[in-house]
C-alpha atoms as a PDB file:
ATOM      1  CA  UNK A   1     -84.202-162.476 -82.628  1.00  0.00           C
ATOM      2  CA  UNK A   2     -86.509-164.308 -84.165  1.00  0.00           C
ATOM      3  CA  UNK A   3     -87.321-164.573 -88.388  1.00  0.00           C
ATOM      4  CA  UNK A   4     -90.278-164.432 -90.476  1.00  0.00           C
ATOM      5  CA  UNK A   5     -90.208-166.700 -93.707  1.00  0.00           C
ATOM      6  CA  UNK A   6     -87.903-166.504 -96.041  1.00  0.00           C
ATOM      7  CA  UNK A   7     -85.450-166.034 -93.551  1.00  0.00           C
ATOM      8  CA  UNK A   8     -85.690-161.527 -93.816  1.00  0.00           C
ATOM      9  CA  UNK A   9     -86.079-160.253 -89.802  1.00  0.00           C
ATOM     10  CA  UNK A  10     -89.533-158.337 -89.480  1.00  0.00           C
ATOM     11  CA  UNK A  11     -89.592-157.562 -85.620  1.00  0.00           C
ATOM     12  CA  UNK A  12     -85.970-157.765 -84.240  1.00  0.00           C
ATOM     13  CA  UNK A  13     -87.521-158.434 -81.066  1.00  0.00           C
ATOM     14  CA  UNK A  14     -89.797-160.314 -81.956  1.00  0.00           C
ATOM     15  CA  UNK A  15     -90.634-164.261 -80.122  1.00  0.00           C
ATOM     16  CA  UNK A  16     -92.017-165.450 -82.488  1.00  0.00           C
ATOM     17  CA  UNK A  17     -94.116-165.673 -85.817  1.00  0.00           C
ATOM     18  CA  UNK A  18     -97.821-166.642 -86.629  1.00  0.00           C
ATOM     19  CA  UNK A  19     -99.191-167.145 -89.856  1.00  0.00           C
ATOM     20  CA  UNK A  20    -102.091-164.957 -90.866  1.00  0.00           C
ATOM     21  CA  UNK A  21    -103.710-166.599 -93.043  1.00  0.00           C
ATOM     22  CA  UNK A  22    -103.097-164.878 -95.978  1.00  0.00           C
ATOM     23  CA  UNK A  23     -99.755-165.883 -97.010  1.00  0.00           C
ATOM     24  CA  UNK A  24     -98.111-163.557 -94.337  1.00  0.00           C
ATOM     25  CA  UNK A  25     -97.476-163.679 -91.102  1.00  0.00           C
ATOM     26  CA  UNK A  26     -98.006-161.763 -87.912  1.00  0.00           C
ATOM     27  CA  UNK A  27     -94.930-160.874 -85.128  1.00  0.00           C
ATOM     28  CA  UNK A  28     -95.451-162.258 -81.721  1.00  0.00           C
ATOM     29  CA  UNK A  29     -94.056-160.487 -78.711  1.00  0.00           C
ATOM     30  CA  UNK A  30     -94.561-161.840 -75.257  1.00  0.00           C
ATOM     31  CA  UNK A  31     -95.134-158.549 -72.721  1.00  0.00           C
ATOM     32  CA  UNK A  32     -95.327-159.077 -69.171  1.00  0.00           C
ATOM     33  CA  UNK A  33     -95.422-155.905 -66.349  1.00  0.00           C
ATOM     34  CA  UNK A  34     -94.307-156.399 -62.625  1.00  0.00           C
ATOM     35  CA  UNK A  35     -96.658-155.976 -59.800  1.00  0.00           C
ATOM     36  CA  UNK A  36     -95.343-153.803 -57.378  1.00  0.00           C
ATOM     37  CA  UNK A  37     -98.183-151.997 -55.869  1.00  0.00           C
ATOM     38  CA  UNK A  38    -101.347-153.803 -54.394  1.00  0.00           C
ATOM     39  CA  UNK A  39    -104.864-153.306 -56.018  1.00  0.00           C
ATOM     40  CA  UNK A  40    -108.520-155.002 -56.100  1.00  0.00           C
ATOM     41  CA  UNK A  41    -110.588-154.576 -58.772  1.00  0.00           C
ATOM     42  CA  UNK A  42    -114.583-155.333 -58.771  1.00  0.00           C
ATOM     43  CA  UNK A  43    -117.417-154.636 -62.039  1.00  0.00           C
ATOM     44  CA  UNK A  44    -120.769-156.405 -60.701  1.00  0.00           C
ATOM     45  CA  UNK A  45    -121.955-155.016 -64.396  1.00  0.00           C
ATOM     46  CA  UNK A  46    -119.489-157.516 -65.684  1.00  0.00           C
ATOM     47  CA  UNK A  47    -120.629-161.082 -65.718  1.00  0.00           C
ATOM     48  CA  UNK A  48    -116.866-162.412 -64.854  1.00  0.00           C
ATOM     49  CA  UNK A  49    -117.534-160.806 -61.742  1.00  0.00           C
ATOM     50  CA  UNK A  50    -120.916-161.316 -60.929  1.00  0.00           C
ATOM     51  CA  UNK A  51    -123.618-163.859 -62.274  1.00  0.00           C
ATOM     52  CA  UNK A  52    -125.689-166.415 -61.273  1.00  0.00           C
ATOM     53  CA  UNK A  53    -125.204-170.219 -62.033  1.00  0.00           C
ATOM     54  CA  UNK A  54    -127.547-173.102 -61.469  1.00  0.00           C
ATOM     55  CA  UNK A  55    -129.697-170.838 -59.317  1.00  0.00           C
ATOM     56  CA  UNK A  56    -126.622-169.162 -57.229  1.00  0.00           C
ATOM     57  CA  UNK A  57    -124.452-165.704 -57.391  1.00  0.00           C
ATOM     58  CA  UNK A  58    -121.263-166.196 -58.265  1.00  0.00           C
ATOM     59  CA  UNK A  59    -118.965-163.394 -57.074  1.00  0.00           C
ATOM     60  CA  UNK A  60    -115.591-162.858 -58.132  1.00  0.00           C
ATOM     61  CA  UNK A  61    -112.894-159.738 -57.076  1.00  0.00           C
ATOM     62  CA  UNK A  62    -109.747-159.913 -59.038  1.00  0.00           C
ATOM     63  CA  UNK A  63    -106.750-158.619 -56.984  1.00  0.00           C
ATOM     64  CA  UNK A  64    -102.409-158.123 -57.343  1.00  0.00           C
ATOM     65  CA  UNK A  65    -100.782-161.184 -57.322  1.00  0.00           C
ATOM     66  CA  UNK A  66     -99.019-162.296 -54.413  1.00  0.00           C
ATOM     67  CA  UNK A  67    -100.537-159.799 -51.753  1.00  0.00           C
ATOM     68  CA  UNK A  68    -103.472-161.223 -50.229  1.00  0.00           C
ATOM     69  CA  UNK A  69    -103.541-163.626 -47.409  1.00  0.00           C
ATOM     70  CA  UNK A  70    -107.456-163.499 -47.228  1.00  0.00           C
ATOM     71  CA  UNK A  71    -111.110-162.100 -48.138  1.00  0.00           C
ATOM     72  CA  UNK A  72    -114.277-162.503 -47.071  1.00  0.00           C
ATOM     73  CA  UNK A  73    -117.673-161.246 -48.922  1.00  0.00           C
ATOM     74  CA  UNK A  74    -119.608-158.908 -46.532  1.00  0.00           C
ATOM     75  CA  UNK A  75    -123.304-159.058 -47.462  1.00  0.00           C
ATOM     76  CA  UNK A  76    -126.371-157.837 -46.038  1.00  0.00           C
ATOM     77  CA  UNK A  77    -127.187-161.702 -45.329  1.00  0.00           C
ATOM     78  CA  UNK A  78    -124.053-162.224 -43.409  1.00  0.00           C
ATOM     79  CA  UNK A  79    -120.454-162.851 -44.850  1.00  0.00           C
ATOM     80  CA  UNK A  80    -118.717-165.584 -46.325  1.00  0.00           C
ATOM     81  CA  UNK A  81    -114.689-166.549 -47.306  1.00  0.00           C
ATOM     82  CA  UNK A  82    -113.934-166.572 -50.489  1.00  0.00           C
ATOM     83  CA  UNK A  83    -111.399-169.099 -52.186  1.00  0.00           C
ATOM     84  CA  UNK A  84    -108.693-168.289 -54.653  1.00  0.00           C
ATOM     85  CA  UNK A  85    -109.899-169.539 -57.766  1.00  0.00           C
ATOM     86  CA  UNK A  86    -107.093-168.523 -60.184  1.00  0.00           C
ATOM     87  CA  UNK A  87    -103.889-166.516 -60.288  1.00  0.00           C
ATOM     88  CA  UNK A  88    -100.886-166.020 -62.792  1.00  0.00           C
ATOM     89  CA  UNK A  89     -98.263-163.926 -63.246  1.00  0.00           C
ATOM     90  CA  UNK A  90    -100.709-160.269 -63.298  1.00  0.00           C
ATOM     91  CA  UNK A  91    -103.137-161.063 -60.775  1.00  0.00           C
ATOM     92  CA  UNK A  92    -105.280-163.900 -58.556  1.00  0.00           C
ATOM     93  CA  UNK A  93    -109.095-164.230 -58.923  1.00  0.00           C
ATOM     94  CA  UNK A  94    -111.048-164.774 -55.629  1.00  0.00           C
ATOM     95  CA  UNK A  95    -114.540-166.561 -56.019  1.00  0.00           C
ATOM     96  CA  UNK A  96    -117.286-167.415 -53.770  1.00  0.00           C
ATOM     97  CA  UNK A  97    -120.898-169.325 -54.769  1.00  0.00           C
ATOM     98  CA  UNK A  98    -123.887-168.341 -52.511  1.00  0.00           C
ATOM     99  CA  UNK A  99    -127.691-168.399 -52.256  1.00  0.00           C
ATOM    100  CA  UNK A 100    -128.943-165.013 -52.069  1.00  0.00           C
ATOM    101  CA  UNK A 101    -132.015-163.295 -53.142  1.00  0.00           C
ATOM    102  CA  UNK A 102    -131.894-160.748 -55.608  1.00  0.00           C
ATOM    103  CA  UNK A 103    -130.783-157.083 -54.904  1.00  0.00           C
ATOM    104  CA  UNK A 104    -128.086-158.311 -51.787  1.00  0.00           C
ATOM    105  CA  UNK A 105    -125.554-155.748 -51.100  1.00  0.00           C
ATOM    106  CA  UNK A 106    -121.959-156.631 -50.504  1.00  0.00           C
ATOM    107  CA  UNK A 107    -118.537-155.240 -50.057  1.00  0.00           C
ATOM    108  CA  UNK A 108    -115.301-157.215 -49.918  1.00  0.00           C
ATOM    109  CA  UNK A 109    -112.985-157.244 -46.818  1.00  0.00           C
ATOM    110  CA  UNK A 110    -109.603-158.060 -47.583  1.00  0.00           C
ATOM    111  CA  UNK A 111    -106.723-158.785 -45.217  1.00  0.00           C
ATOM    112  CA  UNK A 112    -103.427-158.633 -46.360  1.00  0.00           C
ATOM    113  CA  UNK A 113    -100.102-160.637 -45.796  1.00  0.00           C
ATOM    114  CA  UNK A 114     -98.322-158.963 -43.431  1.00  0.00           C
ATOM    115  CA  UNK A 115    -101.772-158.144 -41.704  1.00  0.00           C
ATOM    116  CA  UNK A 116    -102.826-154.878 -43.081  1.00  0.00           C
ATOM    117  CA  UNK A 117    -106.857-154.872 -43.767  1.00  0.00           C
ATOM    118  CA  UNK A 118    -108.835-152.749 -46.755  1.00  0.00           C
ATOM    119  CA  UNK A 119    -112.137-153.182 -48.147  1.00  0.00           C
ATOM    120  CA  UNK A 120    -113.948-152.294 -51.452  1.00  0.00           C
ATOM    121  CA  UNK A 121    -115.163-150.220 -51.907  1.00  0.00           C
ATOM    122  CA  UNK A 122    -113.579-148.147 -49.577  1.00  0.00           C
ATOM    123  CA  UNK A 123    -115.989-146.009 -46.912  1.00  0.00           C
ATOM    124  CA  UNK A 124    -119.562-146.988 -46.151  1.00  0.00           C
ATOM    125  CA  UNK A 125    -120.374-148.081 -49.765  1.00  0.00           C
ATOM    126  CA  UNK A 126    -121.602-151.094 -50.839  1.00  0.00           C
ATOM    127  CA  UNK A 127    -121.893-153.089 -54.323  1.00  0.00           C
ATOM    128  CA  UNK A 128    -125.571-154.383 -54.681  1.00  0.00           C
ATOM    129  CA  UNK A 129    -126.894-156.840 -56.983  1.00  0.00           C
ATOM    130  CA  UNK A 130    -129.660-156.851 -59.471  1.00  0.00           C
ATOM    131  CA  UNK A 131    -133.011-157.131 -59.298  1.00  0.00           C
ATOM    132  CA  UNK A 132    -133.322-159.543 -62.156  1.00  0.00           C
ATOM    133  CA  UNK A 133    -130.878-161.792 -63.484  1.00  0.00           C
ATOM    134  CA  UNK A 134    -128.882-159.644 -66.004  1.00  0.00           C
ATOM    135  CA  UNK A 135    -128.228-162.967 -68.345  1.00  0.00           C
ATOM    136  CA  UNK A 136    -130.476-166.062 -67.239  1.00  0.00           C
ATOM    137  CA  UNK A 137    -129.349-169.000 -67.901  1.00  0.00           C
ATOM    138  CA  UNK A 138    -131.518-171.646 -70.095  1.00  0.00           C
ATOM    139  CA  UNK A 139    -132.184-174.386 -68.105  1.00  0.00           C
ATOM    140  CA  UNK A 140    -132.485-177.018 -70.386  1.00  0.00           C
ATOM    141  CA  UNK A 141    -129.273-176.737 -71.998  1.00  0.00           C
ATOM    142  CA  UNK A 142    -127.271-178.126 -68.995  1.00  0.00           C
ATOM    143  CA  UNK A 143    -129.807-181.174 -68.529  1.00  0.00           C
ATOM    144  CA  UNK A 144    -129.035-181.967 -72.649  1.00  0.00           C
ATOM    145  CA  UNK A 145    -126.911-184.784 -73.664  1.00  0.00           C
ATOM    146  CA  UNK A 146    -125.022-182.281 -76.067  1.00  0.00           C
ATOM    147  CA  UNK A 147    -123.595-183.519 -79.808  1.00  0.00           C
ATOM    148  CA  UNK A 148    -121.611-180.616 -82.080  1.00  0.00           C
ATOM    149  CA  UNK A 149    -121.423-181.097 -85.256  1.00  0.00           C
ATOM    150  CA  UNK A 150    -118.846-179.391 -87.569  1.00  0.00           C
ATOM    151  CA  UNK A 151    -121.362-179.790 -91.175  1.00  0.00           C
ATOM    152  CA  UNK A 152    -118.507-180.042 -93.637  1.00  0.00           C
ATOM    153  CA  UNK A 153    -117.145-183.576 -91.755  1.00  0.00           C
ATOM    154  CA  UNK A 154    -120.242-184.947 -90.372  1.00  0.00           C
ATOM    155  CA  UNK A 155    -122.204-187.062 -93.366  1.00  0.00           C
ATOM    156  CA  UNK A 156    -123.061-186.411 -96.987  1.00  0.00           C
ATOM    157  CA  UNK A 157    -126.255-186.922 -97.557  1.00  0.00           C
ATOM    158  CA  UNK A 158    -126.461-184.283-100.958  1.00  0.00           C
ATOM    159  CA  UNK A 159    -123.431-185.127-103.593  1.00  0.00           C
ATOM    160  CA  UNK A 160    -125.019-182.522-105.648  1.00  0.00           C
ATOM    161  CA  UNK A 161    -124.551-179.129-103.612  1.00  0.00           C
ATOM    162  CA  UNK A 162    -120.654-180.246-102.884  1.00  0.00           C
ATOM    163  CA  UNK A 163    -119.137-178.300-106.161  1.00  0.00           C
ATOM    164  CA  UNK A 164    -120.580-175.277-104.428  1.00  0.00           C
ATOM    165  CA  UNK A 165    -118.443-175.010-101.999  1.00  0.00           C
ATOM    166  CA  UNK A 166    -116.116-174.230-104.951  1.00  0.00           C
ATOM    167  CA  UNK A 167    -118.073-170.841-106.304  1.00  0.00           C
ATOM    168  CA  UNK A 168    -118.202-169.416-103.010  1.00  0.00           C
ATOM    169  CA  UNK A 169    -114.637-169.827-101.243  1.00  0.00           C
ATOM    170  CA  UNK A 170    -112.770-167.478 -99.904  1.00  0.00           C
ATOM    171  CA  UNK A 171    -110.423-167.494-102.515  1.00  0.00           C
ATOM    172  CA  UNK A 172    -113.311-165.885-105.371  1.00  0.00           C
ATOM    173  CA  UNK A 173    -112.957-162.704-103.120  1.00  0.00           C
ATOM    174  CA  UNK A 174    -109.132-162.292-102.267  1.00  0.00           C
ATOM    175  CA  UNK A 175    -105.929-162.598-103.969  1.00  0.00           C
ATOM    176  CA  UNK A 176    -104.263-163.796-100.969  1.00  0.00           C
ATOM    177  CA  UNK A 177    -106.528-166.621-100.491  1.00  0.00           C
ATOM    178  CA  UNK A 178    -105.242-170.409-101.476  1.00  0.00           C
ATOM    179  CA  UNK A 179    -107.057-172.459-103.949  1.00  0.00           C
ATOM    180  CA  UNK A 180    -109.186-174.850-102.607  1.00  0.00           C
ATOM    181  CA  UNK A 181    -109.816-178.147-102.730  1.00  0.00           C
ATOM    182  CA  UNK A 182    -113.272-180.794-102.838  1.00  0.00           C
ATOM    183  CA  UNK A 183    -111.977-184.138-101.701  1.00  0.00           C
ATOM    184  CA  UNK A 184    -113.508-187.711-101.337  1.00  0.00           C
ATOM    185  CA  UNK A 185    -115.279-188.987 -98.230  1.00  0.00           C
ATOM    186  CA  UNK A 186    -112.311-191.036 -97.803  1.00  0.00           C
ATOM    187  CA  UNK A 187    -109.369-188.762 -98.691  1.00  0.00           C
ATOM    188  CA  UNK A 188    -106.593-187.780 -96.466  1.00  0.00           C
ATOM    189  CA  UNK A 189    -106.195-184.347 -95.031  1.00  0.00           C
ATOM    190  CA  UNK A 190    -104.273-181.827 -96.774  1.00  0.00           C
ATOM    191  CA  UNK A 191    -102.550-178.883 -95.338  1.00  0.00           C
ATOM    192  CA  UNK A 192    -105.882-176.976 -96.625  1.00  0.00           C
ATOM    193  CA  UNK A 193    -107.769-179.305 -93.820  1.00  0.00           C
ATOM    194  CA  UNK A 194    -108.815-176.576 -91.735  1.00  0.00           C
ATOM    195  CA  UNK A 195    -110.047-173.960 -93.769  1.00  0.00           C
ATOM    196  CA  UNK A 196    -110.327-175.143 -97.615  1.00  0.00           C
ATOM    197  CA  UNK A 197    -110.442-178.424 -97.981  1.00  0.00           C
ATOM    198  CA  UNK A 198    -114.317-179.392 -98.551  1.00  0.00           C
ATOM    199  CA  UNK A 199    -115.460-183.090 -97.843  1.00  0.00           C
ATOM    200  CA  UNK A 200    -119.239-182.303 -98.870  1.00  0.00           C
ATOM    201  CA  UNK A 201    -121.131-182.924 -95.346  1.00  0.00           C
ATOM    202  CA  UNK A 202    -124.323-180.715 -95.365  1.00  0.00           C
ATOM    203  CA  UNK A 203    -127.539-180.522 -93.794  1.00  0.00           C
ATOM    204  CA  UNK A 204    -129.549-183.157 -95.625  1.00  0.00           C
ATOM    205  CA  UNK A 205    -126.640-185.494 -94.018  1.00  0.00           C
ATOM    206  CA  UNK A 206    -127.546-184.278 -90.639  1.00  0.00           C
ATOM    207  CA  UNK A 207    -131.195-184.788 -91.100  1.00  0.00           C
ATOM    208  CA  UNK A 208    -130.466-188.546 -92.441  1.00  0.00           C
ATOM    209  CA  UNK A 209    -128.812-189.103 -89.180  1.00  0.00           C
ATOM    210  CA  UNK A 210    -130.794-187.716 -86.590  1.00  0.00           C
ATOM    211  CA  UNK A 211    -132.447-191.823 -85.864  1.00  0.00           C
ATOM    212  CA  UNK A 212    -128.853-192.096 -85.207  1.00  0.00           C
ATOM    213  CA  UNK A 213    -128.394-189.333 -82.878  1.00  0.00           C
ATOM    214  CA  UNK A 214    -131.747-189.638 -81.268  1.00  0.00           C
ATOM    215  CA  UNK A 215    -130.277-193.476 -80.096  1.00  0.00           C
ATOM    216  CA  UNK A 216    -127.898-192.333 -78.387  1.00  0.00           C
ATOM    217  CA  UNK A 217    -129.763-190.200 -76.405  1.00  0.00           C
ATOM    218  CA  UNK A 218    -128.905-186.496 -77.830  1.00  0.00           C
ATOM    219  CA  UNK A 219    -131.061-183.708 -76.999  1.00  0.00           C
ATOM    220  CA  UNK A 220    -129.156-181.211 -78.384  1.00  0.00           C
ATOM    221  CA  UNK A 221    -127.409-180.404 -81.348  1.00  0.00           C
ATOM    222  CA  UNK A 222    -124.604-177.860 -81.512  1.00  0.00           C
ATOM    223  CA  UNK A 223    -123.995-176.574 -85.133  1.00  0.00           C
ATOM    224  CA  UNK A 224    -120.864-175.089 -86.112  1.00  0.00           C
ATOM    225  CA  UNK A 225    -121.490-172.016 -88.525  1.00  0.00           C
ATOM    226  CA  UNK A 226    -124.078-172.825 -91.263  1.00  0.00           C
ATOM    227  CA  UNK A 227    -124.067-169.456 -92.617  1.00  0.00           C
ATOM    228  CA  UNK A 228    -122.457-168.228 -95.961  1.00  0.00           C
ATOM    229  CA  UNK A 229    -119.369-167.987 -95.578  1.00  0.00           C
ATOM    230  CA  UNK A 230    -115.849-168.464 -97.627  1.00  0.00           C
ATOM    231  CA  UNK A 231    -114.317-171.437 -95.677  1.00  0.00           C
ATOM    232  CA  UNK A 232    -114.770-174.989 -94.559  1.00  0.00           C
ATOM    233  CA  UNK A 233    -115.489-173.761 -90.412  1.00  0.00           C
ATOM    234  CA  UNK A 234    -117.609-171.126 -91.787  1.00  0.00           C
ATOM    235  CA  UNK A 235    -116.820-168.150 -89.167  1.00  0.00           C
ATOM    236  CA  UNK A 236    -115.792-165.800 -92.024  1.00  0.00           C
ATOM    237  CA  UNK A 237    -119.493-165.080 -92.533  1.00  0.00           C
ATOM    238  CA  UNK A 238    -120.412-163.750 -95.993  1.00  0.00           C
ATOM    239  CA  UNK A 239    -124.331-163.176 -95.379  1.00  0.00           C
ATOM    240  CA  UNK A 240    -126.289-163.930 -91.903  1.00  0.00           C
ATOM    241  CA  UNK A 241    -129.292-164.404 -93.543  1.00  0.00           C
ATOM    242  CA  UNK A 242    -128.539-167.000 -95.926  1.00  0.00           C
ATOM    243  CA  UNK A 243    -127.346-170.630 -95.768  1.00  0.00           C
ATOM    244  CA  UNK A 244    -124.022-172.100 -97.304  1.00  0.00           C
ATOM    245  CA  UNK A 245    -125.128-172.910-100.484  1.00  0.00           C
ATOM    246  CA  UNK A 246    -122.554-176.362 -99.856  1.00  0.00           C
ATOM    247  CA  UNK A 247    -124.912-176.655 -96.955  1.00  0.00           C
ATOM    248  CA  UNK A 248    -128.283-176.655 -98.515  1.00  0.00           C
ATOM    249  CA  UNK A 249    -131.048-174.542 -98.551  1.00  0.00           C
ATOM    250  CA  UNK A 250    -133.470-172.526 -96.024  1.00  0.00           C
ATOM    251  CA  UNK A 251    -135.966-175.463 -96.737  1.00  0.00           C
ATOM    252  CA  UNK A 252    -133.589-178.162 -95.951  1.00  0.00           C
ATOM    253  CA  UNK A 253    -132.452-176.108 -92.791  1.00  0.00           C
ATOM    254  CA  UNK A 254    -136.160-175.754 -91.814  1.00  0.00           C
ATOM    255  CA  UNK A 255    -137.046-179.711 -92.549  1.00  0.00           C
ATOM    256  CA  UNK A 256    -133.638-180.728 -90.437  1.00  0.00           C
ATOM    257  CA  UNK A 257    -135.081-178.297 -87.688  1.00  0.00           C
ATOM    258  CA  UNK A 258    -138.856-179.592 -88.005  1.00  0.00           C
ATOM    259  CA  UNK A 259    -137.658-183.444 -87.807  1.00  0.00           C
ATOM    260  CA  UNK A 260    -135.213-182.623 -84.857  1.00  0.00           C
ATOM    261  CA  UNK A 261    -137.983-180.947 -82.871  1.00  0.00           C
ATOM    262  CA  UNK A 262    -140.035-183.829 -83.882  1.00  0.00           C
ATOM    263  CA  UNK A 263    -137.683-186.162 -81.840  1.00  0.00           C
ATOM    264  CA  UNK A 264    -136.945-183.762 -78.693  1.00  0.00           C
ATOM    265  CA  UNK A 265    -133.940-182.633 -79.866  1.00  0.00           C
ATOM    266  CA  UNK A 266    -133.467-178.703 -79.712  1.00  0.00           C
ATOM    267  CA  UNK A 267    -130.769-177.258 -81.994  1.00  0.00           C
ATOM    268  CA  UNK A 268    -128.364-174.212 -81.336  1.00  0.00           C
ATOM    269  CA  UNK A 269    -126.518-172.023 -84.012  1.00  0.00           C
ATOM    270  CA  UNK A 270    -123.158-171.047 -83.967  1.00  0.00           C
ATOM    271  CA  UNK A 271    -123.177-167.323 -84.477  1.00  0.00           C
ATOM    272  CA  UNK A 272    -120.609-164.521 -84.256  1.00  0.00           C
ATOM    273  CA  UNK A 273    -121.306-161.200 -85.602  1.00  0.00           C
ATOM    274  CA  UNK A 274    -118.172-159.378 -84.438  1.00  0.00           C
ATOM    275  CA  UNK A 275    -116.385-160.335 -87.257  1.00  0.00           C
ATOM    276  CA  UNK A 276    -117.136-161.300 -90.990  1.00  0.00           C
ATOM    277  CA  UNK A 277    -115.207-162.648 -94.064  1.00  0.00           C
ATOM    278  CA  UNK A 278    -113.617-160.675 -97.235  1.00  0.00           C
ATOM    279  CA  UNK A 279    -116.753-161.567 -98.789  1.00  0.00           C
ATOM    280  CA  UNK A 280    -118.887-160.212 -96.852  1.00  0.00           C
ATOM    281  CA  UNK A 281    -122.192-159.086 -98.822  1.00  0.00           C
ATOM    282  CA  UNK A 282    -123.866-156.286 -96.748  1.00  0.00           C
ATOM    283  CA  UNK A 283    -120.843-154.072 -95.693  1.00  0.00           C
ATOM    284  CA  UNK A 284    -123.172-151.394 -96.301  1.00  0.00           C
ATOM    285  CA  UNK A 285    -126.094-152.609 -94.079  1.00  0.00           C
ATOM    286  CA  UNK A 286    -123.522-153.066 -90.818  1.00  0.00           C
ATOM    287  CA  UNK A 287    -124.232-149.785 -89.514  1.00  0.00           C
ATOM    288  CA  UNK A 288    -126.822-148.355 -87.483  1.00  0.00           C
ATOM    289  CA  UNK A 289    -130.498-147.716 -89.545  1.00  0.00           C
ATOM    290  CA  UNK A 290    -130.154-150.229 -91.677  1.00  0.00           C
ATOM    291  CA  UNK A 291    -131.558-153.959 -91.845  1.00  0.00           C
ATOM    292  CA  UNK A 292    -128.600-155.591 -90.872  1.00  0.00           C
ATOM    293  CA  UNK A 293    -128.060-153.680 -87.859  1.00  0.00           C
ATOM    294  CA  UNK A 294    -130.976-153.153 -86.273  1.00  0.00           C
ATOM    295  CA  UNK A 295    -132.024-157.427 -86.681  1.00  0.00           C
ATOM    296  CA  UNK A 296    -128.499-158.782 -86.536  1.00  0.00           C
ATOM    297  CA  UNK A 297    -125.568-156.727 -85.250  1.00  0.00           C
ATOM    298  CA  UNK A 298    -126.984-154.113 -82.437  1.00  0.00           C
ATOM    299  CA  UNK A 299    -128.877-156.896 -80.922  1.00  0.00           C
ATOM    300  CA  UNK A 300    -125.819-159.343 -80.505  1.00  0.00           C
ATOM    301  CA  UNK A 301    -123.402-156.571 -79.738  1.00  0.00           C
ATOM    302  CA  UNK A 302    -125.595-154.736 -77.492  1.00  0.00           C
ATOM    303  CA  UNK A 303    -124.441-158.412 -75.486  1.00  0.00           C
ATOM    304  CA  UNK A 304    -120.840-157.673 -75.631  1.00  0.00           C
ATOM    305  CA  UNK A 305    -120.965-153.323 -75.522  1.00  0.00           C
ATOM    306  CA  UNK A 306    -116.681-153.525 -75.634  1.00  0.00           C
ATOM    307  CA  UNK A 307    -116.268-155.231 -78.740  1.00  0.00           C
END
């Protein structure tokens, strides 16, 4: 049996414990389910199953572990093997790259160990493929030298907006939040490091380096969360529409963009809208109607309809 802090048992059959990050801390119990019957399982609305990379379909049929001995894809081109790609302890993923056109059908002949054959789906039917790719790649992204840059640790290039980072932590909204910290350039990490502990990097200190980036050849800049938010890493979004005030401003944002596109170097944001922080400014607006959801939320999660 494992213990929480402070020594009291929470879960007596409980693994293990995991802070939360609010003083707590969250049980941990490792579940895992024999296989004992054979099964194959196929979504071609489900981009794990189905895509298309660097100009080819990507097809994927996920299957019980420790059953198959082989499978080939049946198309309406002709019919390929497919390789096992992964497998663990609840099942094996079969995978097989091809140039098709759009709108292929397929079905998936499987031959088991021990000889026995089935196919999915079962009968005459067949799977068929879009018309249009579902989720196009961008092109240009893959032919990018690529640099990420987590703003906090990257350069200082604004002294003035680092107190700010003060005024809108995480811990001006919740009890449970530690106090946090504004440290030197050169100070060492604290136990706050991830999280809380500000070092005053912003945009203006991106901008100042981009002659620097541009030598080494970057095209693309990857930007870790630039939003409000009540942290250091910035994923505990407090308002989508406006900038870390530690960060800068929307007009430093838009000269950093300007001077980047200047020098052929596209940028991307880190965004995730399926979760925010306690400090969150337009609970109100994330709901269907208003602003928030209709720009912001149902567009992203209209992406990711499970979530």
């Amino acid at each position: 049996m494992a213990t929480a802090r402070a020594g009291g048992p929470v879960d007596p059959e409980a693994h293990g414990y995991a802070d939360d990050g609010f003083g707590g801390q969250n049980a941990i119990r490792i579940v895992t389910l024999p296989v004992e019957t054979f099964f194959a399982h196929h979504d071609p609305a489900n981009p794990a199953f189905l895509c298309r990379a660097d100009g080819r379909w990507v097809v994927r049929l996920l299957v019980a572990p420790g059953f198959v001995e082989s499978i080939t894809l049946l198309t309406d081109h002709g019919s390929w093997p497919m390789e096992r790609q992964l497998f663990w302890e609840g099942g094996e993923m079969w995978r097989v790259s091809l140039d098709l056109p759009f709108g292929f059908s397929y079905r998936f002949h499987i031959r088991l160990l021990g000889g026995e054959e089935k196919t999915l789906p079962e009968g005459p039917a067949s799977f068929t493929a879009p018309m249009e790719d579902p989720f196009p790649q961008i092109f240009w992204v893959g032919k990018a030298v690529g640099y990420q840059i987590f703003p906090d640790r990257f350069y200082n290039g604004d002294p003035t907006n680092d107190a700010l980072a003060l005024a809108t932590d995480e811990a001006n909204f919740s009890p449970f939040a530690s106090a946090p910290i504004l440290s030197a350039w050169s100070d060492p990490i604290t136990l706050l490091h991830c999280c809380h502990q500000y070092f005053g990097g912003d945009l203006r200190g991106i901008r100042e380096k981009l002659p620097y980036l541009a030598a080494l050849g970057v095209g693309l800049i990857y930007l870790n969360p630039i939003f409000a938010s009540g942290s250091a890493h910035g994923y505990d979004t407090h308002d989508f529409f406006e900038v870390a005030p530690r960060l800068g401003t929307k007009d430093e944002l838009r000269a950093l963009l300007d001077e980047a596109h200047a020098r052929g170097i596209r940028v991307i944001f880190d965004f995730v809208p399926n979760h925010t922080g306690v400090g969150f400014s337009r609970r109100g607006e994330a709901r269907p109607g208003k602003p928030l959801w209709e720009l912001v939320l149902h567009p992203a999660l209209a992406l990711h309809p499970r979530r």
